[in-house]
Protein backbone atom coordinates (compact mmCIF):
# COMPACT_ATOMS: atom_id res chain seq x y z
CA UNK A 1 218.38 172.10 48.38
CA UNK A 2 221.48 174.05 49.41
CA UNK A 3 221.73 176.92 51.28
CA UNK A 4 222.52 179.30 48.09
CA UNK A 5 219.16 178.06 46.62
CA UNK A 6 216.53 178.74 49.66
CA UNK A 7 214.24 181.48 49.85
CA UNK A 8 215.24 184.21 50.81
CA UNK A 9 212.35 186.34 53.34
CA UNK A 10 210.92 188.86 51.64
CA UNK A 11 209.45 192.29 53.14
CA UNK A 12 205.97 193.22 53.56
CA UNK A 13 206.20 195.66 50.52
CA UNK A 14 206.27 192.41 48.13
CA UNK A 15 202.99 192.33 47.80
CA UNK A 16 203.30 195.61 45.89
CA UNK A 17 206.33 196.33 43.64
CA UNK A 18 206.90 199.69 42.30
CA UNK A 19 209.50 200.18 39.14
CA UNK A 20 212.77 201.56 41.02
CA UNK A 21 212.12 200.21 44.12
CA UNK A 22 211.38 196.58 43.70
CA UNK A 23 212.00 195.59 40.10
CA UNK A 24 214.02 197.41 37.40
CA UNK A 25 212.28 199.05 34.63
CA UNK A 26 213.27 196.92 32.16
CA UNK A 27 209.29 194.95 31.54
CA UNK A 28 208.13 198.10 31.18
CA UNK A 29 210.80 199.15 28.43
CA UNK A 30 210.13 195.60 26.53
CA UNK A 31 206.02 196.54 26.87
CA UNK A 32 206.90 200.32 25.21
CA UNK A 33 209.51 199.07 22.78
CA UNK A 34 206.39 196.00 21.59
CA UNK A 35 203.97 199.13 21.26
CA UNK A 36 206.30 201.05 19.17
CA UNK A 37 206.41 198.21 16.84
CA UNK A 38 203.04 196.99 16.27
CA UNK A 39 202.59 200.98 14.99
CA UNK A 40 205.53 200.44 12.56
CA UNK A 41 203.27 197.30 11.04
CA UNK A 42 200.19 199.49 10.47
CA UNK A 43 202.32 202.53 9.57
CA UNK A 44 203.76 199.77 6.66
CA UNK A 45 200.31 198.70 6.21
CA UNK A 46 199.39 201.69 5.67
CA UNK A 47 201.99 202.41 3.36
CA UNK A 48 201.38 199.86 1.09
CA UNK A 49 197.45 200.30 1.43
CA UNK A 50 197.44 203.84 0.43
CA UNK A 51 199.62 202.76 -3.17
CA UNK A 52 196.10 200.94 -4.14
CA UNK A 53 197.93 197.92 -4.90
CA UNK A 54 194.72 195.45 -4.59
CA UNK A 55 191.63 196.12 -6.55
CA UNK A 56 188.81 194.69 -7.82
CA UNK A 57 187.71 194.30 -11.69
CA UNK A 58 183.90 193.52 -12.36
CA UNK A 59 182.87 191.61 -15.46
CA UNK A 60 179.14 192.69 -16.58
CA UNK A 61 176.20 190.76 -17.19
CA UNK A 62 174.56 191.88 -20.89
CA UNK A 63 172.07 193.56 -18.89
CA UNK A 64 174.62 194.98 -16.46
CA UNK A 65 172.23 194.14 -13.19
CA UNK A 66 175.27 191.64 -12.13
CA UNK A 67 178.78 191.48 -12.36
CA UNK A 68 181.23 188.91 -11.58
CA UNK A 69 184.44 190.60 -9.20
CA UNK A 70 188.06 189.07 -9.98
CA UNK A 71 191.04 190.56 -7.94
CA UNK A 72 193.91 192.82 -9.46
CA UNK A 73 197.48 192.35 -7.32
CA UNK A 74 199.76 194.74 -9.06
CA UNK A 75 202.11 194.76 -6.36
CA UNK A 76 203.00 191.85 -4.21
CA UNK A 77 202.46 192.93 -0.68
CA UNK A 78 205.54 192.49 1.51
CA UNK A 79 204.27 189.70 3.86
CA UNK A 80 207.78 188.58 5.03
CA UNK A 81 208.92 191.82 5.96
CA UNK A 82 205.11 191.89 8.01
CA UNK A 83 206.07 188.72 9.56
CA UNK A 84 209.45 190.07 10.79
CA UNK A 85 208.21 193.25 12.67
CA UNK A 86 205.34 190.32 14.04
CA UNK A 87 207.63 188.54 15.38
CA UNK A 88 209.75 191.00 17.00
CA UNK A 89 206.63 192.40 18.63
CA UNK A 90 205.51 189.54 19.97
CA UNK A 91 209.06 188.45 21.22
CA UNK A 92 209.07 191.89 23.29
CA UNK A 93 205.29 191.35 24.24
CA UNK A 94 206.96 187.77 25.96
CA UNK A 95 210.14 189.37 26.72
CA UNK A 96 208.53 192.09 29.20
CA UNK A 97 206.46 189.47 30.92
CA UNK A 98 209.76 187.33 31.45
CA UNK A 99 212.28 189.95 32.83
CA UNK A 100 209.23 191.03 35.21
CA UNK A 101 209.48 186.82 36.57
CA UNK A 102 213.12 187.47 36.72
CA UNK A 103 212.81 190.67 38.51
CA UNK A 104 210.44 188.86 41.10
CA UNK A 105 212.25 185.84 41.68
CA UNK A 106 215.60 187.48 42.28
CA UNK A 107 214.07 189.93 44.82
CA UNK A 108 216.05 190.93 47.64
CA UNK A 109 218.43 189.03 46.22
CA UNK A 110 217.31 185.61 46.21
CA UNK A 111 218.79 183.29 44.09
CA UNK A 112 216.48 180.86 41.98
CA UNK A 113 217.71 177.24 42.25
CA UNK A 114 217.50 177.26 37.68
CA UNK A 115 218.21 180.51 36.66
CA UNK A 116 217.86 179.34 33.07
CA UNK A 117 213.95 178.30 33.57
CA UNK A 118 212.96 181.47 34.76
CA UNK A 119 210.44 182.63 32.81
CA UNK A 120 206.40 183.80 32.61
CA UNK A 121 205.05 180.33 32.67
CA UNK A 122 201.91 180.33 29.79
CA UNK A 123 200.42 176.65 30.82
CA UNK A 124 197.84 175.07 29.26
CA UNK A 125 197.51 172.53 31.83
CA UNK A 126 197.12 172.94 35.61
CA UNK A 127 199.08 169.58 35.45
CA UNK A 128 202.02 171.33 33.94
CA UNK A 129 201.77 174.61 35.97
CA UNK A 130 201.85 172.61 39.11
CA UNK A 131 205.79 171.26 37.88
CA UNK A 132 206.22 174.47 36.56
CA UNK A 133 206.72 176.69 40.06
CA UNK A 134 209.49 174.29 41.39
CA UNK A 135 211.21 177.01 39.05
CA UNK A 136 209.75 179.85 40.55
CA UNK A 137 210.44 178.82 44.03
CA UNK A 138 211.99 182.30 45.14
CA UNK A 139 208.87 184.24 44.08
CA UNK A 140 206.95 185.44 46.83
CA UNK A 141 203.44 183.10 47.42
CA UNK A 142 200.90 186.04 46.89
CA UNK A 143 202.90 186.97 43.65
CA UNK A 144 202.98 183.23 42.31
CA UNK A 145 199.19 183.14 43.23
CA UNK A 146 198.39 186.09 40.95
CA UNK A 147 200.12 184.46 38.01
CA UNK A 148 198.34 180.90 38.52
CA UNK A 149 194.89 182.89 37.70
CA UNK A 150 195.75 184.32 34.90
CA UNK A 151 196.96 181.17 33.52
CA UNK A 152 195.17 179.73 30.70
CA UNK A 153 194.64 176.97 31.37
CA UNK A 154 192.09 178.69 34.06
CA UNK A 155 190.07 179.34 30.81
CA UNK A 156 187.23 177.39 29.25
CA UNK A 157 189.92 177.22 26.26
CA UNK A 158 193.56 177.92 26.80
CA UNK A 159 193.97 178.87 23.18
CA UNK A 160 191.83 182.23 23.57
CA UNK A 161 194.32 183.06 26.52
CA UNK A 162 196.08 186.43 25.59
CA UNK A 163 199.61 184.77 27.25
CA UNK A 164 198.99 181.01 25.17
CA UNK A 165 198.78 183.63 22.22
CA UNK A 166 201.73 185.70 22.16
CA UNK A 167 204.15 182.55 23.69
CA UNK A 168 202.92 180.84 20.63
CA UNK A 169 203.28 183.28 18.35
CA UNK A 170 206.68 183.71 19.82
CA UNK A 171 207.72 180.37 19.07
CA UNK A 172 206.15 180.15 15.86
CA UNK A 173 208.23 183.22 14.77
CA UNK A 174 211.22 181.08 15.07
CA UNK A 175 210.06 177.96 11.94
CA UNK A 176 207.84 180.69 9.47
CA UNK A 177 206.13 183.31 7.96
CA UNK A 178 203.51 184.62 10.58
CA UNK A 179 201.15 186.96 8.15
CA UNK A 180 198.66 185.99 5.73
CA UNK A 181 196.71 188.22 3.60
CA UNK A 182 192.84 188.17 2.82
CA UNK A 183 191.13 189.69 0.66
CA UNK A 184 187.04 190.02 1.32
CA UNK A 185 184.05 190.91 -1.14
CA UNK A 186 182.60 192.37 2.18
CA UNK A 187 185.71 195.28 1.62
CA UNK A 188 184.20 196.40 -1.89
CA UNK A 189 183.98 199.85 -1.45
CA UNK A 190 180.35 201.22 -2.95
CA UNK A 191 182.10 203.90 -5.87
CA UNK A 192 180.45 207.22 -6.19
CA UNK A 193 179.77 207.80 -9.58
CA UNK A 194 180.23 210.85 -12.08
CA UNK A 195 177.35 212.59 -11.43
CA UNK A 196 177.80 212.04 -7.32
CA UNK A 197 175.60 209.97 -6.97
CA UNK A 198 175.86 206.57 -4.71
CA UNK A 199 175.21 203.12 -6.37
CA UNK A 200 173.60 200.16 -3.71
CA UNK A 201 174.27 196.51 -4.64
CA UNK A 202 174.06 193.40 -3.15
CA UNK A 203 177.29 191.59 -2.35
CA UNK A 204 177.57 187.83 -2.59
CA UNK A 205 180.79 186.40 -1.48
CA UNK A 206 182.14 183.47 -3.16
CA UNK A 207 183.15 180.24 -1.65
CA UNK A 208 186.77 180.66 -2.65
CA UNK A 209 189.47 180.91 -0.36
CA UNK A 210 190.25 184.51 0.01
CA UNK A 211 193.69 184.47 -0.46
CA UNK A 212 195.49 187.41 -2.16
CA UNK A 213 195.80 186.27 -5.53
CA UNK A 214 195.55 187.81 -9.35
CA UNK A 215 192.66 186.37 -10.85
CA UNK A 216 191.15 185.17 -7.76
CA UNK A 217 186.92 184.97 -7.77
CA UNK A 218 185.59 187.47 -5.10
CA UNK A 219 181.62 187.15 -5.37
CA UNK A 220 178.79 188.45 -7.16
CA UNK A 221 177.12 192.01 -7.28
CA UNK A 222 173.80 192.72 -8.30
CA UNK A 223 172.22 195.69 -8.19
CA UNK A 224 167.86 196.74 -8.68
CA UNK A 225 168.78 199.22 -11.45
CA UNK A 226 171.20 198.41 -14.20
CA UNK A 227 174.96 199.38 -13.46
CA UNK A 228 175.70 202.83 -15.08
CA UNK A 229 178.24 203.04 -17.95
CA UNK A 230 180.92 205.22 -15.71
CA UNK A 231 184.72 205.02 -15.22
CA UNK A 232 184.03 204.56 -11.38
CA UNK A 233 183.27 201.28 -11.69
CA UNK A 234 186.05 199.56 -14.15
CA UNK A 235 188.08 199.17 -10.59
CA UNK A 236 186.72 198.98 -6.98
CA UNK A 237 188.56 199.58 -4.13
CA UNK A 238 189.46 196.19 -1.92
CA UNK A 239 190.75 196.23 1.65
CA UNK A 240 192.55 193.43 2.75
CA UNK A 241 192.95 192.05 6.33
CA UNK A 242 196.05 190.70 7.82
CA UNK A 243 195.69 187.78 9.61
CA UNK A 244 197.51 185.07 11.99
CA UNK A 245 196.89 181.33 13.03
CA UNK A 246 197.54 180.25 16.33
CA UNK A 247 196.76 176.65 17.62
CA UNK A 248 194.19 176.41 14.87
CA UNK A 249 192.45 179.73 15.51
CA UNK A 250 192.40 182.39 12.79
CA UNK A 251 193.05 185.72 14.16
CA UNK A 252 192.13 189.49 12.59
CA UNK A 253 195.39 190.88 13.45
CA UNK A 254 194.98 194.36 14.66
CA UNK A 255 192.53 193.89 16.80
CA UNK A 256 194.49 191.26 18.22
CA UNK A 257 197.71 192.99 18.47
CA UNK A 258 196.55 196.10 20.08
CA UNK A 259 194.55 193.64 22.71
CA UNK A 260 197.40 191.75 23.20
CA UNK A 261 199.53 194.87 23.75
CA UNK A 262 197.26 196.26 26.57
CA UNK A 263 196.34 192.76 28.38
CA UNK A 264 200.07 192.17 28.88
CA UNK A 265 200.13 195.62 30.30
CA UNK A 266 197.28 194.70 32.23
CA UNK A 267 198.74 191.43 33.50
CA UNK A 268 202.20 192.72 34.92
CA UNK A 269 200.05 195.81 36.36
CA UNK A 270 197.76 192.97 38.17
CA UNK A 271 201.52 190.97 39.24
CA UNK A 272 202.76 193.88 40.45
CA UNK A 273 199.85 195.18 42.73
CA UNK A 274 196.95 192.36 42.54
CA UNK A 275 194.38 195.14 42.87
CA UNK A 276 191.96 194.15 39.63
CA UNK A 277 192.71 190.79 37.91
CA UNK A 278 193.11 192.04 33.96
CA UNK A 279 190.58 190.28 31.64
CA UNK A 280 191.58 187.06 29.80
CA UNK A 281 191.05 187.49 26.10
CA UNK A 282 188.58 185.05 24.53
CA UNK A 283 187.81 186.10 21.18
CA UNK A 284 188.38 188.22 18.42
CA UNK A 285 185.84 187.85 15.63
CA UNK A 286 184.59 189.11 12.39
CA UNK A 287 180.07 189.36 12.04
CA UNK A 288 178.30 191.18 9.03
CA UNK A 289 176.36 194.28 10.25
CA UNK A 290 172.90 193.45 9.76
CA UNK A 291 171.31 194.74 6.55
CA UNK A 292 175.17 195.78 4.76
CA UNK A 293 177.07 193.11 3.44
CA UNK A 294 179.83 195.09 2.67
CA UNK A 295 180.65 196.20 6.26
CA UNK A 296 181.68 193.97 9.16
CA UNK A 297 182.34 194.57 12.79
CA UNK A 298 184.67 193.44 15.12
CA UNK A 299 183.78 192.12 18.42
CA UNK A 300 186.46 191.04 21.64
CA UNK A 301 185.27 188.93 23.79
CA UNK A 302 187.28 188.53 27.30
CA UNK A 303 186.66 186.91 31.20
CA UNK A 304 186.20 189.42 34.04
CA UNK A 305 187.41 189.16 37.57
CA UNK A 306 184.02 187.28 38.36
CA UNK A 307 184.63 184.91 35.71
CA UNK A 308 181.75 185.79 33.64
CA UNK A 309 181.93 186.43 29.68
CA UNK A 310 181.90 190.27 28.52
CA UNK A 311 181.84 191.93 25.19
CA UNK A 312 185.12 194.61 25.74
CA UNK A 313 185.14 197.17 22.70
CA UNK A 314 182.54 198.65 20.39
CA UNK A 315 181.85 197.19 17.33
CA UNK A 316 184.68 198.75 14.42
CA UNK A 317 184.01 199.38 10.89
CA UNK A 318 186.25 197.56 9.03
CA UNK A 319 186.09 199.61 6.04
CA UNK A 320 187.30 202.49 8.41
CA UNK A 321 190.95 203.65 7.27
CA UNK A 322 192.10 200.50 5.88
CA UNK A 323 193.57 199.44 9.00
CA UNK A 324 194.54 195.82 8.83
């Protein structure tokens, strides 16, 4: 190696970088500008949500205890458009964690032997990470060691790892359309009626894809009383959920999003100082609440700094505000 390309010493102070001081604030700019975006897609979700676009109309039984639900799109929702502000906040999401790996291996003003493969590595291998550092030769050792464990391939499976995620979706957002829509008999909305009063029904889902089509076969209600003749129910509300698939695993996409937004914060926060590993996202999964079919919860899963598996939010009602 030439003399350009060595090391350079770095000072004591490495071990904690400060915005100003030691690095620019440029990953923090890329982590605010990613925030601001991911609101824009829920403030278009919302948008389009609040038009009642998607609904659901029930054919009766001759006894009206059942009904058979068929989905109503009137509108086409604009999934490309979803996909676009996706992508860009996922490419600002990967973006921030990159220009902080510049920042670091550039400190002092050391030169890195490939300037063009410095980047956050995201390996899925320790067998890849290990080639991977030759790159990342000017970073200080204590820095580098922070980013090896919060690699994912540190995890039980690499796929569930918040950085696998957002590089992936990254790339992905470079060959196609990132957003699906899916509609769920579990989002039937129980109408009040004329008089004020509440019908209860029980929800079967059918085994149909869930895809957001006219005509498409939601489930089955049935209900211990027969269903009143009122106006209430020739249309019942339906809340989609946005979703993504990433190396095979189907992801609800708010909850990822706004996980994936404050784990990255987490991560340069833990580069930066090294004071409290961040937790490595797992999971982010959909489970009926016991005894009401037509509410479900959503549970985030994530590794803690002693490497044991903890639940990280409290359950949400998905029925809550139509969020996504």
């Amino acid at each position: 190696m030439s003399d350009e390309h060595q090391p350079k010493p770095h000072n004591a102070v490495a071990t904690r970088l400060e915005y100003g001081r030691h690095i620019p604030h440029w990953p923090d700019m890329k982590l605010l500008r990613a925030k601001g975006q991911f609101h824009e897609l829920l403030n278009r979700w919302d948008m389009w949500m609040s038009a009642q676009h998607v609904y659901a109309v029930p054919t009766f039984s001759a006894d009206r205890l059942s009904a058979e639900l068929h989905l109503v799109v009137e509108m086409e929702p604009p999934v490309e458009e979803w996909s676009l502000i996706l992508g860009d906040v996922v490419h600002n999401l990967v973006s921030s964690l990159d220009s902080l790996a510049w920042a670091i291996c550039t400190l002092d003003g050391a030169t890195p032997a490939s300037p063009n493969r410095v980047y956050f590595p995201a390996d899925e291998k320790e067998s890849v990470w290990k080639g991977r550092v030759k790159d990342l030769n000017t970073m200080p050792p204590e820095i580098l060691e922070r980013i090896r464990a919060i690699q994912p391939w540190t995890l039980p499976d690499p796929r569930r790892s918040v950085l696998h995620i957002i590089k992936a979706l990254n790339n992905e957002d470079k060959h196609r359309q990132l957003v699906r829509l899916e509609s769920s008999v579990r989002s039937v909305a129980s109408p009040k009626l004329t008089d004020g009063t509440w019908t209860d029904f029980l929800i079967t889902p059918s085994t149909d894809d869930q895809s957001l089509t006219t005509g498409k076969h939601l489930g089955t209600i049935v209900a211990a009383q027969p269903f009143p003749d009122d106006p209430h129910f020739d249309r019942l509300e339906i809340s989609p959920r946005m979703k993504v698939v990433v190396s095979g695993l189907t992801w609800e996409l708010s909850s990822l999003l706004h996980l994936a937004v404050e784990l990255v914060r987490d991560c340069i926060s833990w580069v930066q100082a090294g004071e409290t590993r961040p937790p490595l996202l797992l999971n982010v999964e959909l489970a009926n609440v016991p005894g009401d079919p037509t509410r479900v919860i959503t549970q985030n899963y994530y590794i803690d700094e002693q490497d044991r598996e903890r639940a990280m939010n409290s359950p949400a009602d998905a029925n809550s505000s139509g969020t996504p």
